[in-house]
C-alpha atoms as a PDB file:
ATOM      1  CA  UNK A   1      24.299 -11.412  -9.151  1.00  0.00           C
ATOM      2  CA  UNK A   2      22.032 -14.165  -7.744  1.00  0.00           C
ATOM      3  CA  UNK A   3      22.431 -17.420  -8.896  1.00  0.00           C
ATOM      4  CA  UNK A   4      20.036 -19.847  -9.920  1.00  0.00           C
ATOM      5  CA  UNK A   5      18.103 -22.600  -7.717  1.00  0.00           C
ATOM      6  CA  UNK A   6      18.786 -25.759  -9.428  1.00  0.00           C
ATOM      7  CA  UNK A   7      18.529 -29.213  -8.118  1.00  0.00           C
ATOM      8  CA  UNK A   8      18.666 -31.965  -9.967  1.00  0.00           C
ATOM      9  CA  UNK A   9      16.799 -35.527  -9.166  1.00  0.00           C
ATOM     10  CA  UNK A  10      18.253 -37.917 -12.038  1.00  0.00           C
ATOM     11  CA  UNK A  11      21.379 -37.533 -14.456  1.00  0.00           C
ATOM     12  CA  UNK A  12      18.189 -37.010 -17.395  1.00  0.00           C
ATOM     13  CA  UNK A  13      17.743 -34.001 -15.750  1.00  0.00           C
ATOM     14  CA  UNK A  14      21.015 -32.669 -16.148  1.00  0.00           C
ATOM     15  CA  UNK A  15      21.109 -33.809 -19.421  1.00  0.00           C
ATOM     16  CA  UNK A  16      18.006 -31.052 -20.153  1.00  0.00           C
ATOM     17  CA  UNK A  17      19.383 -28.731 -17.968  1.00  0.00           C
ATOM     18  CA  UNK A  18      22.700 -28.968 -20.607  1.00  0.00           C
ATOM     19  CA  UNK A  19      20.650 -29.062 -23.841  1.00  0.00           C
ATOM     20  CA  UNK A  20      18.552 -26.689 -23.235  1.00  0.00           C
ATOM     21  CA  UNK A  21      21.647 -24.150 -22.486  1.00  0.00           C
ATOM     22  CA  UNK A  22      22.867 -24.680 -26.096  1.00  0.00           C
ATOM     23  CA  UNK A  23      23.016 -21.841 -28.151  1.00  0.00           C
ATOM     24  CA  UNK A  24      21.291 -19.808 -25.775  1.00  0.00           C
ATOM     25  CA  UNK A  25      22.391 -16.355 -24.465  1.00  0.00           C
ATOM     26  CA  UNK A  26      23.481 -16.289 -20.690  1.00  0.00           C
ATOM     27  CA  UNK A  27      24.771 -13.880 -18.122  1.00  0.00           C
ATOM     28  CA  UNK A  28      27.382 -16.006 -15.666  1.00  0.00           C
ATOM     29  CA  UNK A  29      26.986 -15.191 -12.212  1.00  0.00           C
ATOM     30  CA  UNK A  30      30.940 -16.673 -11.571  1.00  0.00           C
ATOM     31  CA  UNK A  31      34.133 -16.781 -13.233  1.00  0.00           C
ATOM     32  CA  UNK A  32      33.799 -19.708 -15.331  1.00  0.00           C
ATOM     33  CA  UNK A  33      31.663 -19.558 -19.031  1.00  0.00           C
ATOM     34  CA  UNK A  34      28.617 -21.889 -19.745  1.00  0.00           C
ATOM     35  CA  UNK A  35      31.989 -23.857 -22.143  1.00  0.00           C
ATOM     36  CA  UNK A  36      34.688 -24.278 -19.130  1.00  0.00           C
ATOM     37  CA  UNK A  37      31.465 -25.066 -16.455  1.00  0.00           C
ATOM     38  CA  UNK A  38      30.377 -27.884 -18.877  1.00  0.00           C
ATOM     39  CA  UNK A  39      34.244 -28.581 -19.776  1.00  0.00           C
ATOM     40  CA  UNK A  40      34.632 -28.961 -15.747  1.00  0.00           C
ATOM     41  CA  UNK A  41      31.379 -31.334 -15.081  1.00  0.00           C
ATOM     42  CA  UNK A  42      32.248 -33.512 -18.132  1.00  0.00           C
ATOM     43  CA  UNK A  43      35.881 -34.433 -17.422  1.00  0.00           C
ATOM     44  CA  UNK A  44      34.735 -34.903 -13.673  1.00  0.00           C
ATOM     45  CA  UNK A  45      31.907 -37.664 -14.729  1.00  0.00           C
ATOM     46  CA  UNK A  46      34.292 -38.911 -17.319  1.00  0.00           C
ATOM     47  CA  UNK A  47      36.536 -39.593 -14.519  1.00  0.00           C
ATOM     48  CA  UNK A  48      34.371 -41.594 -12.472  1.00  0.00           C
ATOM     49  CA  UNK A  49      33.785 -44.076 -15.022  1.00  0.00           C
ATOM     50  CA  UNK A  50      37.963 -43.861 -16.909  1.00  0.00           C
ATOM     51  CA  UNK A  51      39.721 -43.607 -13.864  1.00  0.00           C
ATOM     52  CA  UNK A  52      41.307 -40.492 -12.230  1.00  0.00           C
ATOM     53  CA  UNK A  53      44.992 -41.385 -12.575  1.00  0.00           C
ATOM     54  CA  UNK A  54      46.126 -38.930  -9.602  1.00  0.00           C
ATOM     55  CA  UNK A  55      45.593 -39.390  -6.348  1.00  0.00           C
ATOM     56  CA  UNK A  56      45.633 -36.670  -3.425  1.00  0.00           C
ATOM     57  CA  UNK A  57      47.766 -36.256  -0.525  1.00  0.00           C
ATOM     58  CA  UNK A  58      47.103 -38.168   2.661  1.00  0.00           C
ATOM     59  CA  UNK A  59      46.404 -35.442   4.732  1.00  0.00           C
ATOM     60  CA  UNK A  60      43.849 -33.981   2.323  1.00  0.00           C
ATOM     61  CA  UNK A  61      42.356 -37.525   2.434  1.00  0.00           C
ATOM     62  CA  UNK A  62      41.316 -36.824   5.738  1.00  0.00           C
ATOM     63  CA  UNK A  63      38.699 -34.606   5.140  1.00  0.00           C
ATOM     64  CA  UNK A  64      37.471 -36.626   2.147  1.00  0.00           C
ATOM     65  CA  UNK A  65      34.951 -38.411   4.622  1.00  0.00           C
ATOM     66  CA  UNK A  66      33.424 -35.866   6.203  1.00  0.00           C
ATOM     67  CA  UNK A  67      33.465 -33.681   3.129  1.00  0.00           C
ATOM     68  CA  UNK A  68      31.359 -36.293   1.051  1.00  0.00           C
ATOM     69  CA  UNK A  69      29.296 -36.354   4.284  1.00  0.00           C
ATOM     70  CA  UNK A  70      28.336 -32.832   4.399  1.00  0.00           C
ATOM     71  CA  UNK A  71      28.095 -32.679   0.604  1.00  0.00           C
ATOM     72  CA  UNK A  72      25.492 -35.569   0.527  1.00  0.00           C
ATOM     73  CA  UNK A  73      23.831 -34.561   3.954  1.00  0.00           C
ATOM     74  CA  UNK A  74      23.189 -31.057   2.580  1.00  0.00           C
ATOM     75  CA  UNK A  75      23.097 -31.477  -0.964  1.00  0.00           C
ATOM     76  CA  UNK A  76      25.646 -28.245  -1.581  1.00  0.00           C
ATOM     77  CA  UNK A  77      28.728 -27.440  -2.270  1.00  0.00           C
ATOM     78  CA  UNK A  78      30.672 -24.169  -0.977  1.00  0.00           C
ATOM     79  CA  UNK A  79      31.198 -21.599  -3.834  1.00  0.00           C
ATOM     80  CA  UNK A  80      34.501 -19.993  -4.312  1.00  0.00           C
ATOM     81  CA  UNK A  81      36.901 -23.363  -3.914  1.00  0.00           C
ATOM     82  CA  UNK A  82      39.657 -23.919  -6.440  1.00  0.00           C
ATOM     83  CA  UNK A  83      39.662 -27.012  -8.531  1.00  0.00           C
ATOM     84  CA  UNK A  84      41.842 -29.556  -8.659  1.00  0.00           C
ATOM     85  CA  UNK A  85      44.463 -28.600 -11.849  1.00  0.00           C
ATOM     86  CA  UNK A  86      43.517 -31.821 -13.242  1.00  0.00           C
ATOM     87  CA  UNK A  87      39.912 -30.760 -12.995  1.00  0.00           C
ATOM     88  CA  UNK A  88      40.531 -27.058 -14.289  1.00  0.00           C
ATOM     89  CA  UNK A  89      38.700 -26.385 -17.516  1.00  0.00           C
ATOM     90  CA  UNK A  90      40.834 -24.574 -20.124  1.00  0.00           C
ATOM     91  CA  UNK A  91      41.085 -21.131 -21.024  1.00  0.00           C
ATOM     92  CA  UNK A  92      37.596 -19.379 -21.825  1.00  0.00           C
ATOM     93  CA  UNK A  93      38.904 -18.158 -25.417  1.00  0.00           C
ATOM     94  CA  UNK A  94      39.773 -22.141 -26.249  1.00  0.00           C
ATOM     95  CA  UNK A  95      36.382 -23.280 -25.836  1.00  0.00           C
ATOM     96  CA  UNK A  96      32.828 -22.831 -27.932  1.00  0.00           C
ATOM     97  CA  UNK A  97      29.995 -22.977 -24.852  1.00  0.00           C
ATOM     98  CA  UNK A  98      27.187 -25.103 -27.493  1.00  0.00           C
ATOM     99  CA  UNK A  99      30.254 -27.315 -28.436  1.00  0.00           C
ATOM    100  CA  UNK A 100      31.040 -28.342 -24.186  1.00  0.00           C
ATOM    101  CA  UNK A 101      27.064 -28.204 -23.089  1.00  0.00           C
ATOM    102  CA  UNK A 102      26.839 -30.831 -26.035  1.00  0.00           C
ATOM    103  CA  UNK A 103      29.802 -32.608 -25.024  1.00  0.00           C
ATOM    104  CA  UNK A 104      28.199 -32.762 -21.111  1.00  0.00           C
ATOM    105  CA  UNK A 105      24.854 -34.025 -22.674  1.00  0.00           C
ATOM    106  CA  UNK A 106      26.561 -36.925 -24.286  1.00  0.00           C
ATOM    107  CA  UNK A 107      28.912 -37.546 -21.206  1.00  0.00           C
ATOM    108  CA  UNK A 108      25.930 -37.656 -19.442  1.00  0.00           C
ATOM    109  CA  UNK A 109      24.260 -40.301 -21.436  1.00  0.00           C
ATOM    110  CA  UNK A 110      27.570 -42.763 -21.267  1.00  0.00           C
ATOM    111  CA  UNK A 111      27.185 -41.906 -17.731  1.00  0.00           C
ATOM    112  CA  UNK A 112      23.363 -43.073 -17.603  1.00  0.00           C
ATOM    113  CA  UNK A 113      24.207 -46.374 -19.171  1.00  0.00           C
ATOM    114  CA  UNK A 114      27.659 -46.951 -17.833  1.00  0.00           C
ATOM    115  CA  UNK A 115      27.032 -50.378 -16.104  1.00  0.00           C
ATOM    116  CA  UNK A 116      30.634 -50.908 -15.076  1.00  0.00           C
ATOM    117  CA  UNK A 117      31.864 -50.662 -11.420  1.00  0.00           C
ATOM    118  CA  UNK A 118      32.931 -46.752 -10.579  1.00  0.00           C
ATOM    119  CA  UNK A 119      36.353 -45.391  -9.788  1.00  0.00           C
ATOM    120  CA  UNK A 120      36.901 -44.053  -6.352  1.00  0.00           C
ATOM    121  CA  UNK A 121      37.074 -40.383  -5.768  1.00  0.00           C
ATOM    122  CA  UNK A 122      40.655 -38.900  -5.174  1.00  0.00           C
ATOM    123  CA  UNK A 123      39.153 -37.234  -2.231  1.00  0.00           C
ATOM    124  CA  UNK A 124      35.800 -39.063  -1.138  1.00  0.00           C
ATOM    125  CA  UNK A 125      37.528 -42.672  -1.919  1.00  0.00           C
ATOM    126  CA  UNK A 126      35.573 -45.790  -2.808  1.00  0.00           C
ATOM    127  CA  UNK A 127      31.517 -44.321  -3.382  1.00  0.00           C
ATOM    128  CA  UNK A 128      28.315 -46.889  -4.388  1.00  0.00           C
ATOM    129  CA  UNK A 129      26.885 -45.914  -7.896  1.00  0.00           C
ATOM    130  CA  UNK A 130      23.758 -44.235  -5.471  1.00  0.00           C
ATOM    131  CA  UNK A 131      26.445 -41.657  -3.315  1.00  0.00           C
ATOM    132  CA  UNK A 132      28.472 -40.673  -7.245  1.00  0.00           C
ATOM    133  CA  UNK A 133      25.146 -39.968  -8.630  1.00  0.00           C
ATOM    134  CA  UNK A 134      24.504 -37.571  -6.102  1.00  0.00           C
ATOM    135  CA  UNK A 135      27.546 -36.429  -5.978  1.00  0.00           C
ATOM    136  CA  UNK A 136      27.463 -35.524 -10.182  1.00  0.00           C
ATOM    137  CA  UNK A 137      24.127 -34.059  -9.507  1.00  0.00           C
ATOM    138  CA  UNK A 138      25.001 -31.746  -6.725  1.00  0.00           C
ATOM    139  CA  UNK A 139      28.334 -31.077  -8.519  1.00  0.00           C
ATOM    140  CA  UNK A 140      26.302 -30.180 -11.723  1.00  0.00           C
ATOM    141  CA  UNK A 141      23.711 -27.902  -9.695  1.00  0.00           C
ATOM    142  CA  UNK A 142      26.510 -26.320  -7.977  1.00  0.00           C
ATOM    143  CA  UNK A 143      28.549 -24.899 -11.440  1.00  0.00           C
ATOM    144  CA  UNK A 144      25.304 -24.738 -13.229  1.00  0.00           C
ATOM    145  CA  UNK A 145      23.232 -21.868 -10.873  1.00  0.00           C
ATOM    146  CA  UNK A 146      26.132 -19.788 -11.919  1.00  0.00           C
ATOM    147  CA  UNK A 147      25.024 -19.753 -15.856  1.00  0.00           C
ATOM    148  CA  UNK A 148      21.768 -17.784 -15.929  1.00  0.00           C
ATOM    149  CA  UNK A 149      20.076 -17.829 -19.727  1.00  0.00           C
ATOM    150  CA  UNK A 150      19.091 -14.483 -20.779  1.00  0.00           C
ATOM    151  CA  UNK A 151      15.201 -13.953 -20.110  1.00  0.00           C
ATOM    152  CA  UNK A 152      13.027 -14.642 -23.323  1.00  0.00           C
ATOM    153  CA  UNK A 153      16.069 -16.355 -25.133  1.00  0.00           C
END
C-alpha cells in the first residue's frame, strides 16, 4: 500500500497533521496503529526536552554522525528499522488512537514553547534546537505517511 507524502515545515504543522487524524477512520500502510505511531513520536519529543536516561553502545555511537547527516541531508528516514525498546510503543490493544494523536498534539505544543536547552540524542549526541526540530519533523513524516485517513472521512 503506498504511503503518504508528508513533509512537515514547523512543529504547528505536525500538530494539524495529529489533530486532524483524531477520530478519523484510517487504513495503516505499516505495522504500527495511528495510537502506537503517535505513542512512538510523543515519548521521542518528550525525550528531547526530559532527558533520555539510556545511553547506546559505543560502537553504535559511531554511526550516530553520519546517520543524523544523511537524515538531515535527505530529509528521510529508512522504513523497516526496529526501535529502540525504550522507544517501542505498547501493545496496539492497550492504546485508544484519538486518545495518543491528542496526547502528540499537546506534546507538540510543550515542545513549541519549550525554551530550555535540549537533551542530546542517544545516537546523534549533542543537536542545536534547529538540527532536533528537523529531526522531530522528519521523524513525524516518516511514522505518519504510514496512517492514511479513509477518503471522505
Amino acid at each position: 500500500m503506498k504511503r503518504r507524502t508528508l513533509t512537515f515545515q514547523t512543529i504547528e504543522d505536525l500538530r494539524e497533521d495529529a489533530r486532524g487524524l483524531i477520530g478519523r477512520p484510517y487504513v495503516r500502510a505499516g505495522k504500527w496503529s495511528l495510537g502506537q505511531v503517535c505513542e512512538h513520536l510523543s515519548t521521542t519529543m518528550e525525550k528531547s526536552m526530559d532527558g533520555f536516561g539510556f545511553s547506546v553502545p559505543f560502537f553504535i555511537r559511531l554511526f550516530g554522525r553520519p546517520a543524523k547527516w544523511w537524515v538531515l541531508r535527505s530529509k528521510s528516514m529508512p522504513a523497516g528499522a526496529k526501535a529502540p525498546r525504550q522507544f517501542a510503543p505498547p501493545d496496539e490493544a492497550s492504546l485508544d488512537d484519538s486518545a495518543a494523536a491528542a496526547r502528540l498534539v499537546e506534546v507538540c505544543e510543550r515542545y513549541r514553547q519549550h525554551a530550555a536547552p535540549l537533551h542530546p540524542s542517544p545516537l546523534f549526541g549533542a543537536m542545536s534546537r534547529q538540527e532536533w526540530d528537523q529531526i522531530h519533523l522528519i521523524h513525524a513524516a516518516h511514522h505518519l505517511s504510514f496512517i492514511l485517513p479513509t477518503p471522505g472521512s
